[in-house]
N, C-alpha and C. Protein backbone atom coordinates (compact mmCIF):
# COMPACT_ATOMS: atom_id res chain seq x y z
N UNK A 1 2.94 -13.30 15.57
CA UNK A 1 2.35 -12.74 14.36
C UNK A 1 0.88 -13.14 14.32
N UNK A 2 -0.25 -12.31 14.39
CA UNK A 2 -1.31 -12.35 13.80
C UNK A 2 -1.57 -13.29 12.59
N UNK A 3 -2.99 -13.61 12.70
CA UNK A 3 -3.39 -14.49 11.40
C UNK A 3 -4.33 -12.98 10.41
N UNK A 4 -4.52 -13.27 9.12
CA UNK A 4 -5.12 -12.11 8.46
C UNK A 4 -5.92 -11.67 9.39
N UNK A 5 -7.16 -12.53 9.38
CA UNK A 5 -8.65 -12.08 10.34
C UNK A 5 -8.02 -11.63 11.67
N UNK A 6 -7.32 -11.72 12.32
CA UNK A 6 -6.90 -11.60 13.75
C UNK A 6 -6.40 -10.23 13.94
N UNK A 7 -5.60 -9.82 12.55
CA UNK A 7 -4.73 -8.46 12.71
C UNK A 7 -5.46 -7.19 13.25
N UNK A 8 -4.77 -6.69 14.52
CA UNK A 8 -6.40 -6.12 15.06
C UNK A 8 -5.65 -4.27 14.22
N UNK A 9 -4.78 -4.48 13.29
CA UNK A 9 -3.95 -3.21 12.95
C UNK A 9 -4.11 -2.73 11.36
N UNK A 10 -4.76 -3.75 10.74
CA UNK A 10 -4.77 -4.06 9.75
C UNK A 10 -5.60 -2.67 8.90
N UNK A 11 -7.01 -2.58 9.49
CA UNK A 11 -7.56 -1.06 8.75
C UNK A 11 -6.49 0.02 9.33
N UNK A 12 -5.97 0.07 10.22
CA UNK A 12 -4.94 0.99 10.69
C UNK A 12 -3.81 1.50 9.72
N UNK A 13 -3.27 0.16 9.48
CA UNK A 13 -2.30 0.16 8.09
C UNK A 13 -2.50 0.67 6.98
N UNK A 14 -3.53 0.65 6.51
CA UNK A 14 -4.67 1.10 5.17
C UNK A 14 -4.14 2.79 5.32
N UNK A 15 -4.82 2.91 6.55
CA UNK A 15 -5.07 4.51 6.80
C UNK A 15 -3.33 4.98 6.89
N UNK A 16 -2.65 4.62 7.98
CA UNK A 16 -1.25 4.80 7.42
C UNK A 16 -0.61 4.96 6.07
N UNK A 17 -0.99 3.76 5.28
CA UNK A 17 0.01 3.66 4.11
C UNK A 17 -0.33 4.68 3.15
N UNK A 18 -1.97 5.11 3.20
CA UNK A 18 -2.41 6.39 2.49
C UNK A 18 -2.29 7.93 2.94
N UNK A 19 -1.78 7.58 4.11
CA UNK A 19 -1.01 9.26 4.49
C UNK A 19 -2.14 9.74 5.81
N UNK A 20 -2.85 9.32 6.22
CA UNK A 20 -4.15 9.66 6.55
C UNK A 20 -4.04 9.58 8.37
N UNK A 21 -3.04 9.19 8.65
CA UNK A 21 -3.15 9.45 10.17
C UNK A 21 -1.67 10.49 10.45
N UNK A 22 -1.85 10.75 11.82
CA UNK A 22 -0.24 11.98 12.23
C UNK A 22 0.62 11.24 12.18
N UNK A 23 1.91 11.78 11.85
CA UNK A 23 3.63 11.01 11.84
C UNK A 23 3.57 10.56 12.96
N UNK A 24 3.25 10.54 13.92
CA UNK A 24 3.13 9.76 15.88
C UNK A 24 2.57 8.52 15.28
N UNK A 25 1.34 8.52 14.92
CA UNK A 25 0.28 7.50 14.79
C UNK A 25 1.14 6.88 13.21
N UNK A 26 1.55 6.84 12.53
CA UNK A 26 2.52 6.42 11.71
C UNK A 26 3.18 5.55 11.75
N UNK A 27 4.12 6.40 12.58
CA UNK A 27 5.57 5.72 13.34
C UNK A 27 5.09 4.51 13.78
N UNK A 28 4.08 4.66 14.82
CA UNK A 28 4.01 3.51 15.60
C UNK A 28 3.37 2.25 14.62
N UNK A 29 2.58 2.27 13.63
CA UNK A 29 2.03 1.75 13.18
C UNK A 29 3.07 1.21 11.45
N UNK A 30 4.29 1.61 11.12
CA UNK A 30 5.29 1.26 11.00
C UNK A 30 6.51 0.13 11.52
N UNK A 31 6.03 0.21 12.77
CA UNK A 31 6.65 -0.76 13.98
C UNK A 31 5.95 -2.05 14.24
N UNK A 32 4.55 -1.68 13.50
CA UNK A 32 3.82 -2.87 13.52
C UNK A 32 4.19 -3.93 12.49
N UNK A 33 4.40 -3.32 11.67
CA UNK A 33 3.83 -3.84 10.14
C UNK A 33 5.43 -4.47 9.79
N UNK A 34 6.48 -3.97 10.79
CA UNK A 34 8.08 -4.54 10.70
C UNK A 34 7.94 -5.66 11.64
N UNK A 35 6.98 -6.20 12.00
CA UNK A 35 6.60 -7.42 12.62
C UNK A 35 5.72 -8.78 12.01
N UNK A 36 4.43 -7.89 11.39
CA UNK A 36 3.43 -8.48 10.73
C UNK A 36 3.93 -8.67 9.51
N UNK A 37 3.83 -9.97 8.53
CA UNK A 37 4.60 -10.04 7.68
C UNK A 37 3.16 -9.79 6.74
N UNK A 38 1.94 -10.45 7.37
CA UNK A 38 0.74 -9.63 6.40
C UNK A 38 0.27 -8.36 6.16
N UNK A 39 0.74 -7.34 7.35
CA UNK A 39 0.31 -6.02 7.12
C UNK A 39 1.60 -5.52 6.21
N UNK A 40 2.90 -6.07 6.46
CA UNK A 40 3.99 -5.91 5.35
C UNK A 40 3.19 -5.64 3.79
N UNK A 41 2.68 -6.76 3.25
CA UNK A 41 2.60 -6.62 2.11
C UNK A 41 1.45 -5.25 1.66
N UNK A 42 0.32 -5.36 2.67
CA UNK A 42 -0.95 -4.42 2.30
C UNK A 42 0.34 -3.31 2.55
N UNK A 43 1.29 -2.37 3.26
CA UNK A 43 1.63 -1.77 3.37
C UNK A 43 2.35 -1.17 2.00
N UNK A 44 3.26 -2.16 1.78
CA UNK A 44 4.09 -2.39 0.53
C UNK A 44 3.26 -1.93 -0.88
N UNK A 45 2.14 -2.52 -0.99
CA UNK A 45 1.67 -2.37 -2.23
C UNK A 45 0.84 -0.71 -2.01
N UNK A 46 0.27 -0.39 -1.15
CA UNK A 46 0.03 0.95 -0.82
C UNK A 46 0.99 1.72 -0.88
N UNK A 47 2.10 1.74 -0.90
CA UNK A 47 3.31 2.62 -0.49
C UNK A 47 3.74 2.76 -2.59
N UNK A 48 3.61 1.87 -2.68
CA UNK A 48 4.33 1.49 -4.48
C UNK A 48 3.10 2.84 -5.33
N UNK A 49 1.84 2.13 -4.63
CA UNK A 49 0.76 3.15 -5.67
C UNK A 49 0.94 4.68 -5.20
N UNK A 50 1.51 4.79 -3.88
CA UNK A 50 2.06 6.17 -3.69
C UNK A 50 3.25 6.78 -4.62
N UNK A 51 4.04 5.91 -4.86
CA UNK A 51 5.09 6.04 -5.50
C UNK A 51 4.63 6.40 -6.51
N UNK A 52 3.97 5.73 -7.27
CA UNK A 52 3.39 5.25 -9.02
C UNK A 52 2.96 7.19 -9.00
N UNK A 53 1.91 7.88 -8.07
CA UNK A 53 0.98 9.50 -8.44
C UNK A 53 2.38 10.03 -8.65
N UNK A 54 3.14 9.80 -7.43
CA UNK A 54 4.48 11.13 -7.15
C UNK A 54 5.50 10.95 -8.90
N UNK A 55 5.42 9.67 -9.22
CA UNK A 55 6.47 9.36 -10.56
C UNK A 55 5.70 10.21 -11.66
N UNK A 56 4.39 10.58 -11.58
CA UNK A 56 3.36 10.74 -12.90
C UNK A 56 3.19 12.70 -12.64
N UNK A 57 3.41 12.76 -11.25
CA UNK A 57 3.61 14.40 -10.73
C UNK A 57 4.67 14.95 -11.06
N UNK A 58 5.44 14.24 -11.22
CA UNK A 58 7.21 14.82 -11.34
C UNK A 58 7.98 14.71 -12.58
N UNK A 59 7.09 14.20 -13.44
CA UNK A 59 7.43 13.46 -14.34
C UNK A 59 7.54 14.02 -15.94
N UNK A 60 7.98 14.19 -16.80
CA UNK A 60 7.98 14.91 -18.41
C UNK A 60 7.91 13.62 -19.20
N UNK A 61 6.36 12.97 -19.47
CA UNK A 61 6.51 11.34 -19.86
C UNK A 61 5.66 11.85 -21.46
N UNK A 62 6.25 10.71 -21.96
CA UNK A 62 5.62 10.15 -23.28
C UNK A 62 4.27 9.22 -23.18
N UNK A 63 3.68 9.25 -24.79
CA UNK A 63 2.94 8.39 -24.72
C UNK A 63 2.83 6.84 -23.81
N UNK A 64 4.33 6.14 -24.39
CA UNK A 64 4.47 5.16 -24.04
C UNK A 64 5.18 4.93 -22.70
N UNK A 65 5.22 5.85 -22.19
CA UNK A 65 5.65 6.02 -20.21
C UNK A 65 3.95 6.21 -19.99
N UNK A 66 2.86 7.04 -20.07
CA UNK A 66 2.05 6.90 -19.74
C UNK A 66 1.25 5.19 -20.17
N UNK A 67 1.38 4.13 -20.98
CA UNK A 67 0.84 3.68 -21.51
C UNK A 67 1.62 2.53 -20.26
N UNK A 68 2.47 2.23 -19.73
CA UNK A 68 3.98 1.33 -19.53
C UNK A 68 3.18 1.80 -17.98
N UNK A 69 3.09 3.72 -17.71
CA UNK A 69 2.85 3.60 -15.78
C UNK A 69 1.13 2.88 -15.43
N UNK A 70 0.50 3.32 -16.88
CA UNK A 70 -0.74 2.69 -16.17
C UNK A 70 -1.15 0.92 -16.34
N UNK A 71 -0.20 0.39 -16.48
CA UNK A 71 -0.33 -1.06 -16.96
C UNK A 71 0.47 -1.56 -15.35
N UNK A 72 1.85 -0.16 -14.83
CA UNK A 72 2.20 -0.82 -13.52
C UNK A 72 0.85 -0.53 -12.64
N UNK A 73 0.48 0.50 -12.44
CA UNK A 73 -0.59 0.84 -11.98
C UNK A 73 -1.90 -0.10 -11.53
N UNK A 74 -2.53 -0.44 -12.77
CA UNK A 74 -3.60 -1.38 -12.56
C UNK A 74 -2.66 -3.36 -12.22
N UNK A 75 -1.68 -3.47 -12.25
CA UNK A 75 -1.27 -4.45 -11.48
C UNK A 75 -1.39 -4.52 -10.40
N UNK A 76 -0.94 -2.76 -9.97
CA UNK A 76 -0.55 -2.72 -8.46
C UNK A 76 -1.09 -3.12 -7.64
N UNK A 77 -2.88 -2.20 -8.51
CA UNK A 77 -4.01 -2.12 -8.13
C UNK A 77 -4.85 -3.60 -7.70
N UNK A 78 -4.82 -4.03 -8.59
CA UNK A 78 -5.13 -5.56 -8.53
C UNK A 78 -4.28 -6.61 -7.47
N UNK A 79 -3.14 -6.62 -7.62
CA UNK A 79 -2.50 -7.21 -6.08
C UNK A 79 -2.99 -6.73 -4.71
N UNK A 80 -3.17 -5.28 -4.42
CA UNK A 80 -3.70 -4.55 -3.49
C UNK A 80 -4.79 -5.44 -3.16
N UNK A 81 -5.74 -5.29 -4.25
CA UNK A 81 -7.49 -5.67 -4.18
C UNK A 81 -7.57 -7.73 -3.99
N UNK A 82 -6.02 -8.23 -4.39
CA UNK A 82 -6.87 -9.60 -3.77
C UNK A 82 -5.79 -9.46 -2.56
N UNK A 83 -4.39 -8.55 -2.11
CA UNK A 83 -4.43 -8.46 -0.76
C UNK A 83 -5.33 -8.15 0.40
N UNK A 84 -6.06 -7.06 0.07
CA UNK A 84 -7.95 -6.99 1.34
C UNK A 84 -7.92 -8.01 0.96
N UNK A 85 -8.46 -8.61 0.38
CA UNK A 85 -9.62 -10.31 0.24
C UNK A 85 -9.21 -10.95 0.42
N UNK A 86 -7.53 -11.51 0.77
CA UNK A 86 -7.66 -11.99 1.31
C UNK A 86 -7.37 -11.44 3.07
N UNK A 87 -7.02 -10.84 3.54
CA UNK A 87 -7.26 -10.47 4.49
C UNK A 87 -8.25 -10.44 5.34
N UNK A 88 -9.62 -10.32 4.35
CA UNK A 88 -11.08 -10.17 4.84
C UNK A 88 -11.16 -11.67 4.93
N UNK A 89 -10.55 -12.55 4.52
CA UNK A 89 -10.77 -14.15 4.83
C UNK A 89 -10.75 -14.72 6.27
């Protein structure tokens, strides 16, 4: 297992977990991250804020579902943002 700074897969993962490379380049980069227990999490929390648009797309919500998704939301957001940093460590 890679150390954060070392992960040479790590912007790779980014681009994966946001949809942004081909299902080939995916896959493989899926296979990584079932190894790396640090690209696990950047993966994880990218994958959740994917979840969070598709729940708010599909969704017939109330005030207080909108008030409840954007409070999960900016958590998410915030775990994400000190996962980079520390990564960038």
């Amino acid at each position: 297992m890679s150390s954060r700074s070392q992960c040479p897969a790590r912007d790779t993962v980014f681009a994966a977990a946001s949809g942004t490379l081909t299902s080939e380049q995916s896959a493989a980069i899926q296979a990584h991250v079932a190894t790396c227990r640090r690209c696990i999490v950047i993966w994880a929390e990218s994958r959740r804020l994917e979840h969070i648009a598709e729940t708010l797309a599909d969704a017939r919500l109330n005030k207080r579902d909108y008030e409840r998704i954007d409070r999960w939301r900016a958590e998410t957001l915030a775990r994400l943002d000190r996962t980079r940093r520390r990564a960038d460590e």
